[in-house]
PDB file of N, CA and C in Angstrom:
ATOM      1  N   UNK A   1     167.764  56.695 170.701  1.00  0.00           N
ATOM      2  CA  UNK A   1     168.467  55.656 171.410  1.00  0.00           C
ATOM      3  C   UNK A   1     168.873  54.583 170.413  1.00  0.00           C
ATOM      4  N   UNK A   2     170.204  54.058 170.346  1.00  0.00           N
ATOM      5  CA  UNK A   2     170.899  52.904 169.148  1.00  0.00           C
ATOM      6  C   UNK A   2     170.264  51.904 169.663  1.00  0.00           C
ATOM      7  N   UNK A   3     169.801  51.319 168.254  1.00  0.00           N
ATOM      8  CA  UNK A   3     169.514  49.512 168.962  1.00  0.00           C
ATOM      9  C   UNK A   3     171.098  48.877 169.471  1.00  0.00           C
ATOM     10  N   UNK A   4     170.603  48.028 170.383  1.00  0.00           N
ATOM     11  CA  UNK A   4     171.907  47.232 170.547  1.00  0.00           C
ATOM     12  C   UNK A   4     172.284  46.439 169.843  1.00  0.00           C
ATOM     13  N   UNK A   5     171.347  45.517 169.293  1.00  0.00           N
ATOM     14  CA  UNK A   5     171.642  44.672 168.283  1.00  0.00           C
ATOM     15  C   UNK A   5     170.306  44.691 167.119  1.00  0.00           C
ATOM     16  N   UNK A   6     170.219  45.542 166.289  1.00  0.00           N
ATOM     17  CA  UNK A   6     169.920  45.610 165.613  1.00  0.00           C
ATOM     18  C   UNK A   6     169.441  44.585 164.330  1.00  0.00           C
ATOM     19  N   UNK A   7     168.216  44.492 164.055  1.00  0.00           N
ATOM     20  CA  UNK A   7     168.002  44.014 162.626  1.00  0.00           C
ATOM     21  C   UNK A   7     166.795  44.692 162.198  1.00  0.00           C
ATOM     22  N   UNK A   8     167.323  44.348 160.648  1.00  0.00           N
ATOM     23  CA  UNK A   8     166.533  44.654 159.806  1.00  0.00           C
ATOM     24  C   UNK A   8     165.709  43.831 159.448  1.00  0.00           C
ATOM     25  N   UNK A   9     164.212  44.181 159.260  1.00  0.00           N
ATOM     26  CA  UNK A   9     162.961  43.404 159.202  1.00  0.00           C
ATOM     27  C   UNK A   9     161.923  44.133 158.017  1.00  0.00           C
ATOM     28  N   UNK A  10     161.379  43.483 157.741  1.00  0.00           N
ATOM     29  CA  UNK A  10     160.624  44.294 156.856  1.00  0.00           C
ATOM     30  C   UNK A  10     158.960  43.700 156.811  1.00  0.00           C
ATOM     31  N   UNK A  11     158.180  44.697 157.314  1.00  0.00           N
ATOM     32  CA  UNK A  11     156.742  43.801 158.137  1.00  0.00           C
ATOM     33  C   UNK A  11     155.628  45.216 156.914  1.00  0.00           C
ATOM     34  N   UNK A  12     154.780  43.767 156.808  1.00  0.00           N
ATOM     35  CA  UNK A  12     153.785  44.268 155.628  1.00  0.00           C
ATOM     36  C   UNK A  12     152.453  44.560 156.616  1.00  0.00           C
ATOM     37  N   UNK A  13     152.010  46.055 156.808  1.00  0.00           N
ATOM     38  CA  UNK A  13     150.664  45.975 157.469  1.00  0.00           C
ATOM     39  C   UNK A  13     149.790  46.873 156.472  1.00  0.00           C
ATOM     40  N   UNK A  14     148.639  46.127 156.124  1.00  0.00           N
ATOM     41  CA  UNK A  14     147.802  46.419 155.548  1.00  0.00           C
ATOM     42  C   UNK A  14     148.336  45.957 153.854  1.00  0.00           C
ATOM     43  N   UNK A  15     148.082  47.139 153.103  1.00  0.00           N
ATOM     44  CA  UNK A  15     148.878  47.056 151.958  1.00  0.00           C
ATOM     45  C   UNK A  15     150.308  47.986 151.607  1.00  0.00           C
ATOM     46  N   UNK A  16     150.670  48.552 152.864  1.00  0.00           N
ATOM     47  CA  UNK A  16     151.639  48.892 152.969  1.00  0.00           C
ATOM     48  C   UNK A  16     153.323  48.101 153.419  1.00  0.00           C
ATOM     49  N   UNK A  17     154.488  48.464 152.817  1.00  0.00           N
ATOM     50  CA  UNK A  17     155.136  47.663 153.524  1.00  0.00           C
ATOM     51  C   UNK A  17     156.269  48.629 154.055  1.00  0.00           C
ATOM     52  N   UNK A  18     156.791  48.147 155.543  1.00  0.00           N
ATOM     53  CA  UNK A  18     157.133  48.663 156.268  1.00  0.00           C
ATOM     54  C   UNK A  18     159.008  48.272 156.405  1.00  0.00           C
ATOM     55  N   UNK A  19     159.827  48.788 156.026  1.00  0.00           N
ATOM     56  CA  UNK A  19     161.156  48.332 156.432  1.00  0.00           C
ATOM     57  C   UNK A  19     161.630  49.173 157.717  1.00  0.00           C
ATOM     58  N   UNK A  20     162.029  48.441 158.702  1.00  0.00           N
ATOM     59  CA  UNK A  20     162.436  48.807 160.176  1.00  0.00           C
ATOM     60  C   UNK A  20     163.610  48.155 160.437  1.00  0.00           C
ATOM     61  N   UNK A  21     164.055  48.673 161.552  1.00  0.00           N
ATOM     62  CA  UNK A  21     165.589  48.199 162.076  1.00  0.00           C
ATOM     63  C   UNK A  21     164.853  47.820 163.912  1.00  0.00           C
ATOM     64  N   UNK A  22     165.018  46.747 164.380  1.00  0.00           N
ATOM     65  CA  UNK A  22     164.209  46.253 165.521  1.00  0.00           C
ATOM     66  C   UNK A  22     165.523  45.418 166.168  1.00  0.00           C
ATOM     67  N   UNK A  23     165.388  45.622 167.894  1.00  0.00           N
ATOM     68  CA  UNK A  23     166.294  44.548 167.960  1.00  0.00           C
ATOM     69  C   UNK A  23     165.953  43.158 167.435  1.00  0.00           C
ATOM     70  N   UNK A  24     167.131  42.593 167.949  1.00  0.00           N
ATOM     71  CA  UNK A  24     167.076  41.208 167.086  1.00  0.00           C
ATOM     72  C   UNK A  24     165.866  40.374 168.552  1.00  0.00           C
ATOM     73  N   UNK A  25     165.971  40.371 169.674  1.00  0.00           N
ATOM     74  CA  UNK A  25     165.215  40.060 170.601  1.00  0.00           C
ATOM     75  C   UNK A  25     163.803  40.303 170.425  1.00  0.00           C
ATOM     76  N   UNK A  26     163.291  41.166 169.670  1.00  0.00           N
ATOM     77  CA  UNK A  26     161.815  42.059 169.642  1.00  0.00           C
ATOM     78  C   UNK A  26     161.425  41.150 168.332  1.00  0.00           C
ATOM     79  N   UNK A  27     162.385  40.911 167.459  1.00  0.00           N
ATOM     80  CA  UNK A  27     161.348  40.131 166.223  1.00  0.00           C
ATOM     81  C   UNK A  27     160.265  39.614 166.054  1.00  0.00           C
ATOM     82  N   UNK A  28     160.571  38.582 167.089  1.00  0.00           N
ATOM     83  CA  UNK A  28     159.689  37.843 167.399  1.00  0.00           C
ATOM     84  C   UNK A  28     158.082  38.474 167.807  1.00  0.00           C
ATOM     85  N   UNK A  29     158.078  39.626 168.763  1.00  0.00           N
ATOM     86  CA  UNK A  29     157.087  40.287 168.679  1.00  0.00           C
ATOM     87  C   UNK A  29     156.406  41.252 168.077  1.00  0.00           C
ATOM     88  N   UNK A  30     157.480  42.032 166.960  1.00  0.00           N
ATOM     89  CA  UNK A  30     156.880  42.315 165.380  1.00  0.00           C
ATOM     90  C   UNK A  30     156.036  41.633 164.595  1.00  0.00           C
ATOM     91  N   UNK A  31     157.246  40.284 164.481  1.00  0.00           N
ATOM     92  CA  UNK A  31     156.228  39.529 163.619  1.00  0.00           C
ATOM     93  C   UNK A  31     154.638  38.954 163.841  1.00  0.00           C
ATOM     94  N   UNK A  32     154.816  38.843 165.643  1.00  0.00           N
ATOM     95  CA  UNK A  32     153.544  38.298 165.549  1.00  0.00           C
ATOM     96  C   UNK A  32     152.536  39.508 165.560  1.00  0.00           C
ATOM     97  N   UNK A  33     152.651  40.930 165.834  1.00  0.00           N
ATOM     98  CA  UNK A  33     152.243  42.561 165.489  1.00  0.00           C
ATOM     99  C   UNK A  33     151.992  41.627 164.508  1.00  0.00           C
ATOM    100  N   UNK A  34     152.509  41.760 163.597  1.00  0.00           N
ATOM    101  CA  UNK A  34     152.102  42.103 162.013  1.00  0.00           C
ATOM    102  C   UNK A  34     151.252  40.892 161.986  1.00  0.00           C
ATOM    103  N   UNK A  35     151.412  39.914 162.192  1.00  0.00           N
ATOM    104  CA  UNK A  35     150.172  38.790 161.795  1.00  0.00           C
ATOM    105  C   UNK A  35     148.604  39.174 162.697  1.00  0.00           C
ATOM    106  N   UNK A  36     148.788  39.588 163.718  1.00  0.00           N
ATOM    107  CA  UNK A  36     147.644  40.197 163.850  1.00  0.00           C
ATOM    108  C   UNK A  36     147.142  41.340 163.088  1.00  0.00           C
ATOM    109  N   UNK A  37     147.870  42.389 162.767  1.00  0.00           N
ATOM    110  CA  UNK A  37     147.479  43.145 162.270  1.00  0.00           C
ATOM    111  C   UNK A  37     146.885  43.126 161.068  1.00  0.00           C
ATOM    112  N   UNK A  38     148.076  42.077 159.992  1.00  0.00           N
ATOM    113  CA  UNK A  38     146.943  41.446 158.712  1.00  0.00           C
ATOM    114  C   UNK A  38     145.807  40.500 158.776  1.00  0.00           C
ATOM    115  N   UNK A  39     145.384  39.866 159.966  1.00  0.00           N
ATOM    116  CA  UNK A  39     144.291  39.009 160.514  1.00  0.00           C
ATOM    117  C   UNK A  39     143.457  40.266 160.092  1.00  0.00           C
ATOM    118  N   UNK A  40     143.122  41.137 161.167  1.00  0.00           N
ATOM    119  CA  UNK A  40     142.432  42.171 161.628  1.00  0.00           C
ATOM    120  C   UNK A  40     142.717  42.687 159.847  1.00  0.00           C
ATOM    121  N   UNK A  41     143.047  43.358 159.279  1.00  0.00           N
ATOM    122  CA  UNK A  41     142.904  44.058 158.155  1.00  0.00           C
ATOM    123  C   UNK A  41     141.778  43.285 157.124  1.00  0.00           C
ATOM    124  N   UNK A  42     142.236  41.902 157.236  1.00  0.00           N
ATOM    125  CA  UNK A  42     141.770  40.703 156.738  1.00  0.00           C
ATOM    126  C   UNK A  42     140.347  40.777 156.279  1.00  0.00           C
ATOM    127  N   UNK A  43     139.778  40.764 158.101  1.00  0.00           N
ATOM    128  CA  UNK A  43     138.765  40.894 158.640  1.00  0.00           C
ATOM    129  C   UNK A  43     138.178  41.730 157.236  1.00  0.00           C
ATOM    130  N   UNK A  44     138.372  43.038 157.975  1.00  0.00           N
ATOM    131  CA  UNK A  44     137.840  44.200 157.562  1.00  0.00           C
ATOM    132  C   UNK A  44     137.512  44.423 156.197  1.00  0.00           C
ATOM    133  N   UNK A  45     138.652  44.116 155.576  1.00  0.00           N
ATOM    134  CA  UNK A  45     138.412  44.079 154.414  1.00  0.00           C
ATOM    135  C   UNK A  45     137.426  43.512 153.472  1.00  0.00           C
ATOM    136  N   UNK A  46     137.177  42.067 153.911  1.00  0.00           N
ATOM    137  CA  UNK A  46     136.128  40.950 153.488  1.00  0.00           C
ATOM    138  C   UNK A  46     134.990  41.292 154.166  1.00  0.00           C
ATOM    139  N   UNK A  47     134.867  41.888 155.182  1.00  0.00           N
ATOM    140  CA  UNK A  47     133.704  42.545 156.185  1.00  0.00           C
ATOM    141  C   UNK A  47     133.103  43.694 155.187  1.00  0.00           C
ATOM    142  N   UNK A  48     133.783  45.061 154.807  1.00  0.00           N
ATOM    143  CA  UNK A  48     133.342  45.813 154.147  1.00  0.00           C
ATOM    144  C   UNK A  48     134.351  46.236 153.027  1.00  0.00           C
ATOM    145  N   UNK A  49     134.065  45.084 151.704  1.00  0.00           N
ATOM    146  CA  UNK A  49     133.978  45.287 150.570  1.00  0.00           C
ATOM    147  C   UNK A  49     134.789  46.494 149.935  1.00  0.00           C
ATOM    148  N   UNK A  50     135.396  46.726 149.173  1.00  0.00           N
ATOM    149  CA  UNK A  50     135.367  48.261 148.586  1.00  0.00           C
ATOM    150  C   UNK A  50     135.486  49.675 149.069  1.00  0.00           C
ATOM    151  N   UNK A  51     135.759  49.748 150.692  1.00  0.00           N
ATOM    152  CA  UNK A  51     135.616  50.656 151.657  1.00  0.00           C
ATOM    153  C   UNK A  51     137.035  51.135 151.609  1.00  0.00           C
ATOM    154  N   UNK A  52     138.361  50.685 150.957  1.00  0.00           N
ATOM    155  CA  UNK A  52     139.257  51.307 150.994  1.00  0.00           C
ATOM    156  C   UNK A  52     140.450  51.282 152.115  1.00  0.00           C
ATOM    157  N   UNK A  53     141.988  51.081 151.604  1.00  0.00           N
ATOM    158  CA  UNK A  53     142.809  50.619 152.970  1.00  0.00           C
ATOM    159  C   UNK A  53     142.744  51.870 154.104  1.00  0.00           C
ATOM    160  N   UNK A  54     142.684  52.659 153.939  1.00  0.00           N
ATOM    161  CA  UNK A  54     142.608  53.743 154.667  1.00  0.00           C
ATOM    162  C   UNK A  54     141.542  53.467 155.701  1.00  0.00           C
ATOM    163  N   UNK A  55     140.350  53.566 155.316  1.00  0.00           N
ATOM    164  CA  UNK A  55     139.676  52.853 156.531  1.00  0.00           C
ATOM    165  C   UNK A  55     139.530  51.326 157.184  1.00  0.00           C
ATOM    166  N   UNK A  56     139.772  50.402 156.529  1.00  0.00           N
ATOM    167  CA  UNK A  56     140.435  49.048 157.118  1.00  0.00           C
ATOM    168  C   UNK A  56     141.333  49.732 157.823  1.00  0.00           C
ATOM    169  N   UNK A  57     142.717  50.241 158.030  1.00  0.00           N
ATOM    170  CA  UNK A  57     143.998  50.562 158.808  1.00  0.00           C
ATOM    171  C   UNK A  57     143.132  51.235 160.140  1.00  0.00           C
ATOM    172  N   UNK A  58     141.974  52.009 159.994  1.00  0.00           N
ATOM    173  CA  UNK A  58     141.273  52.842 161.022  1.00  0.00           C
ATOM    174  C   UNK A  58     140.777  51.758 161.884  1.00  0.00           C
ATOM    175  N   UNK A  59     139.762  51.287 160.813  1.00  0.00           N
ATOM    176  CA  UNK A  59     138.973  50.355 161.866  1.00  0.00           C
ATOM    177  C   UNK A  59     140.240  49.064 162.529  1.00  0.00           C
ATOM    178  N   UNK A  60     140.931  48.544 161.935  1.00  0.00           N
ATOM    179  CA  UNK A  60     142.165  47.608 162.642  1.00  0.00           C
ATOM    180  C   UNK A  60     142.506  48.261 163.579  1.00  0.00           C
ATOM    181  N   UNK A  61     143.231  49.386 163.559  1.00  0.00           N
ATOM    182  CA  UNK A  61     143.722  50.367 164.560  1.00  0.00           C
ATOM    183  C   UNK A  61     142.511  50.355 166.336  1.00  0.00           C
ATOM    184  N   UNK A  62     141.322  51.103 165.515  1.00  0.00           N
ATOM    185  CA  UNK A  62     140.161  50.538 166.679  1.00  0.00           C
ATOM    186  C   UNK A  62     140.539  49.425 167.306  1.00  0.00           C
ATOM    187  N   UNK A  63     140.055  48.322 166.753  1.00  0.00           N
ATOM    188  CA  UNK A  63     139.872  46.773 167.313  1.00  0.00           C
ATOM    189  C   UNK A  63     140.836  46.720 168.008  1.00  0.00           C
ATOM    190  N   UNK A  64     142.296  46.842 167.461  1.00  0.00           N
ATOM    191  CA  UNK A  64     143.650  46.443 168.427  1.00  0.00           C
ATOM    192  C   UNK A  64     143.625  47.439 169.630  1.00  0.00           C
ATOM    193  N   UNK A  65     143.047  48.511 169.817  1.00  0.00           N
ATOM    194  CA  UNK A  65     143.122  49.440 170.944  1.00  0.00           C
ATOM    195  C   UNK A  65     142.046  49.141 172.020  1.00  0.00           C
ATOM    196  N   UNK A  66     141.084  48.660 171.132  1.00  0.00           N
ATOM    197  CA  UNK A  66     139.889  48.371 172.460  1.00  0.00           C
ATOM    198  C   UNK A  66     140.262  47.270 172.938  1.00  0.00           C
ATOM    199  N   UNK A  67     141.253  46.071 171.934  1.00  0.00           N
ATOM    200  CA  UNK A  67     141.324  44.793 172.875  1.00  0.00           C
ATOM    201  C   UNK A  67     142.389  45.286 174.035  1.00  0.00           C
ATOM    202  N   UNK A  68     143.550  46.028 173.641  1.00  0.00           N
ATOM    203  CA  UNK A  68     144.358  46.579 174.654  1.00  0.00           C
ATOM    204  C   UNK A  68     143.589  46.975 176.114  1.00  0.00           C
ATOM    205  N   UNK A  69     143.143  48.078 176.039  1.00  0.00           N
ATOM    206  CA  UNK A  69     142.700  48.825 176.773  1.00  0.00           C
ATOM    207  C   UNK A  69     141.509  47.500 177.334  1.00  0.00           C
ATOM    208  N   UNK A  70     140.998  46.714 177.241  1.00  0.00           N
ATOM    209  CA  UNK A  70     140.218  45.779 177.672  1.00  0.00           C
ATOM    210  C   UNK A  70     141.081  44.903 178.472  1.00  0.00           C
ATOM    211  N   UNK A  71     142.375  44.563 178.256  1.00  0.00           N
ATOM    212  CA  UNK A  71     143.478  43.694 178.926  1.00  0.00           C
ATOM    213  C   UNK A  71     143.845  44.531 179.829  1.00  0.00           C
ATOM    214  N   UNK A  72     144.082  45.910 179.112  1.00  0.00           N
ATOM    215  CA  UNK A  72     144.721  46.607 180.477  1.00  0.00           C
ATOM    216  C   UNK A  72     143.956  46.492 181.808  1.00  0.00           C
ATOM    217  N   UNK A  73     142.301  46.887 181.371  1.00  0.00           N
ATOM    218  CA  UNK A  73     141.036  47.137 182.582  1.00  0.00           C
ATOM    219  C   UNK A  73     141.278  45.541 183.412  1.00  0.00           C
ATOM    220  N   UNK A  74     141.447  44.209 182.646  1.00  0.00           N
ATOM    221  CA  UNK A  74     141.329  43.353 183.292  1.00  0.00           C
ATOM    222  C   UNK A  74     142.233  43.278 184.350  1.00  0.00           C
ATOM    223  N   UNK A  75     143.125  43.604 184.134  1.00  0.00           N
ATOM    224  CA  UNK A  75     144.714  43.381 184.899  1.00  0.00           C
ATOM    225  C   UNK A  75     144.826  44.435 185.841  1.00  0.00           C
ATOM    226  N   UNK A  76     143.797  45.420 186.086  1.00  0.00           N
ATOM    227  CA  UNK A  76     144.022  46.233 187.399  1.00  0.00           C
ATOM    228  C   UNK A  76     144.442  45.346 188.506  1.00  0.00           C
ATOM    229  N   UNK A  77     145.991  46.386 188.706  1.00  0.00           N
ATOM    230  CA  UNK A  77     146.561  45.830 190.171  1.00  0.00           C
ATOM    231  C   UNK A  77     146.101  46.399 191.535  1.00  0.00           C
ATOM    232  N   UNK A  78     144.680  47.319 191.428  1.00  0.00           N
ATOM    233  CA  UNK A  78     144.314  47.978 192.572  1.00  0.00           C
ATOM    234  C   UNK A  78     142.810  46.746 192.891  1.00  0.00           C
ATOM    235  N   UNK A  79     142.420  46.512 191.808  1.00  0.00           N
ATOM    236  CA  UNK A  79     141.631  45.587 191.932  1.00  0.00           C
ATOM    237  C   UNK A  79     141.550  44.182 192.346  1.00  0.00           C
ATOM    238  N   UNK A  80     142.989  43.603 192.308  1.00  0.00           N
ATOM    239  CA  UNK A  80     143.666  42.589 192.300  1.00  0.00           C
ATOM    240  C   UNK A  80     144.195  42.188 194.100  1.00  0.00           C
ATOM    241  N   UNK A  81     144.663  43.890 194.271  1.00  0.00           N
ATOM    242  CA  UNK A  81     145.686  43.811 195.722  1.00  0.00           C
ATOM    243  C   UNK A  81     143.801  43.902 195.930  1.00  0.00           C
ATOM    244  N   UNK A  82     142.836  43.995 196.055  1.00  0.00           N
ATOM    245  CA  UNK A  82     141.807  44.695 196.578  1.00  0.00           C
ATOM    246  C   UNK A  82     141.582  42.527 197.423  1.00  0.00           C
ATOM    247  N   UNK A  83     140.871  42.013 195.624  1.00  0.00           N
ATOM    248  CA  UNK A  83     140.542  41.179 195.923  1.00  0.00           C
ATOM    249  C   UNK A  83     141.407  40.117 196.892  1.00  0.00           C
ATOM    250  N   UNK A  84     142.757  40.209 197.021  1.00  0.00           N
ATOM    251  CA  UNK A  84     143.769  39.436 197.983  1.00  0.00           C
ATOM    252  C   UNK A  84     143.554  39.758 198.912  1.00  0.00           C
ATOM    253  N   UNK A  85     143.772  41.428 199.343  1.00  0.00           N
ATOM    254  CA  UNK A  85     143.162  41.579 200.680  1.00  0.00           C
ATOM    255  C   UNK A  85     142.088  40.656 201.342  1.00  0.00           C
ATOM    256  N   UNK A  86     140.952  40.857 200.344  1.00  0.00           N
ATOM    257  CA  UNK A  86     140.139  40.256 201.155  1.00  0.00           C
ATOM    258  C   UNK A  86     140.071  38.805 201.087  1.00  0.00           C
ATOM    259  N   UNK A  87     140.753  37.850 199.957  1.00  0.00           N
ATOM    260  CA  UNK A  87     141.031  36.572 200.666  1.00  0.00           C
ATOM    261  C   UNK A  87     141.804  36.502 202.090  1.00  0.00           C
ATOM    262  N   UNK A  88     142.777  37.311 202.052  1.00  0.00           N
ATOM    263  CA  UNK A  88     143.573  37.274 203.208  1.00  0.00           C
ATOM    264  C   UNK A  88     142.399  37.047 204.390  1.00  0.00           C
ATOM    265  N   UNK A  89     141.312  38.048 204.214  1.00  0.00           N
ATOM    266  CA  UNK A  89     140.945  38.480 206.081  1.00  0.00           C
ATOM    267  C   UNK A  89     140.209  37.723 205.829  1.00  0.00           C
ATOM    268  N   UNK A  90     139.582  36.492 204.882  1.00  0.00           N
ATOM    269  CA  UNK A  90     138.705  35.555 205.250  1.00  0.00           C
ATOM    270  C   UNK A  90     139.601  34.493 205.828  1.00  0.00           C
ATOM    271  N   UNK A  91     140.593  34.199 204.902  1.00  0.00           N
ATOM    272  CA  UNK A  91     141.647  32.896 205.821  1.00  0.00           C
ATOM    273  C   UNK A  91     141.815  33.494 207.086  1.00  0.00           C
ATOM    274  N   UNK A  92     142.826  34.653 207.107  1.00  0.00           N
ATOM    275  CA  UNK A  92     143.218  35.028 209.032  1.00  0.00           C
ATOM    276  C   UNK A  92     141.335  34.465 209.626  1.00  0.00           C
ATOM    277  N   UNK A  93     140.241  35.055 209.533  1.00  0.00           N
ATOM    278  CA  UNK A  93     139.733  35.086 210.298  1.00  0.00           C
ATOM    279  C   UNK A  93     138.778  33.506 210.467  1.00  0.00           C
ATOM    280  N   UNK A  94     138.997  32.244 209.250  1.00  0.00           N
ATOM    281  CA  UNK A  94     139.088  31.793 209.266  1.00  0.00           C
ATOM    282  C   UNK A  94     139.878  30.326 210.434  1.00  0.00           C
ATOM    283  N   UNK A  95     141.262  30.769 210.598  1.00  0.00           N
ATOM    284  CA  UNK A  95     142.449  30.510 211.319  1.00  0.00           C
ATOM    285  C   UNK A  95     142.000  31.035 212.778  1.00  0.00           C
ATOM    286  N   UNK A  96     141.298  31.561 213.160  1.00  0.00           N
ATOM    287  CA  UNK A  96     140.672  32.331 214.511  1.00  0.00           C
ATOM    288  C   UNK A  96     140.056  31.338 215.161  1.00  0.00           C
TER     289      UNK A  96
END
């Protein structure tokens, strides 16, 4: 699929650097990708010493997936319509 408006960006993760073509709208959320991602590498790196980018990129990779998947669990919309429901039938029965 063509970008529509296209740019070129060039985002450093880890010790690798990355040249991409992104819309021009998305930058903004590359760049801040990549500043987390060198936070998190950061981490790791000063965490364990000498361990090599290859596993920093692993363990970063981890961290950013469990925080995902932790946002995702929070944001259940079955859990959400669950808990409204039941504000609802305390107000209606409330209103009684």
């Amino acid at each position: 699929m063509p970008l529509s408006d296209p740019l070129s960006i060039t985002l450093k993760l880890g010790n690798h650097i990355l040249p991409m073509q992104v819309e021009r709208s998305d930058e903004y959320v590359y760049r801040e990708a990549e500043k987390l991602i060198q936070s998190r590498f950061s981490y790791y790196a000063s965490k364990y010493p000498h361990q090599g980018n290859e596993l920093y990129l692993k363990m970063m990779a981890l961290d950013i997936a469990v925080r995902l998947k932790r946002m995702e669990m929070e944001q259940d919309p079955a859990e959400l319509e669950e808990a409204l429901t039941a504000l609802i039938g305390e107000v209606e029965q409330s209103l009684r």
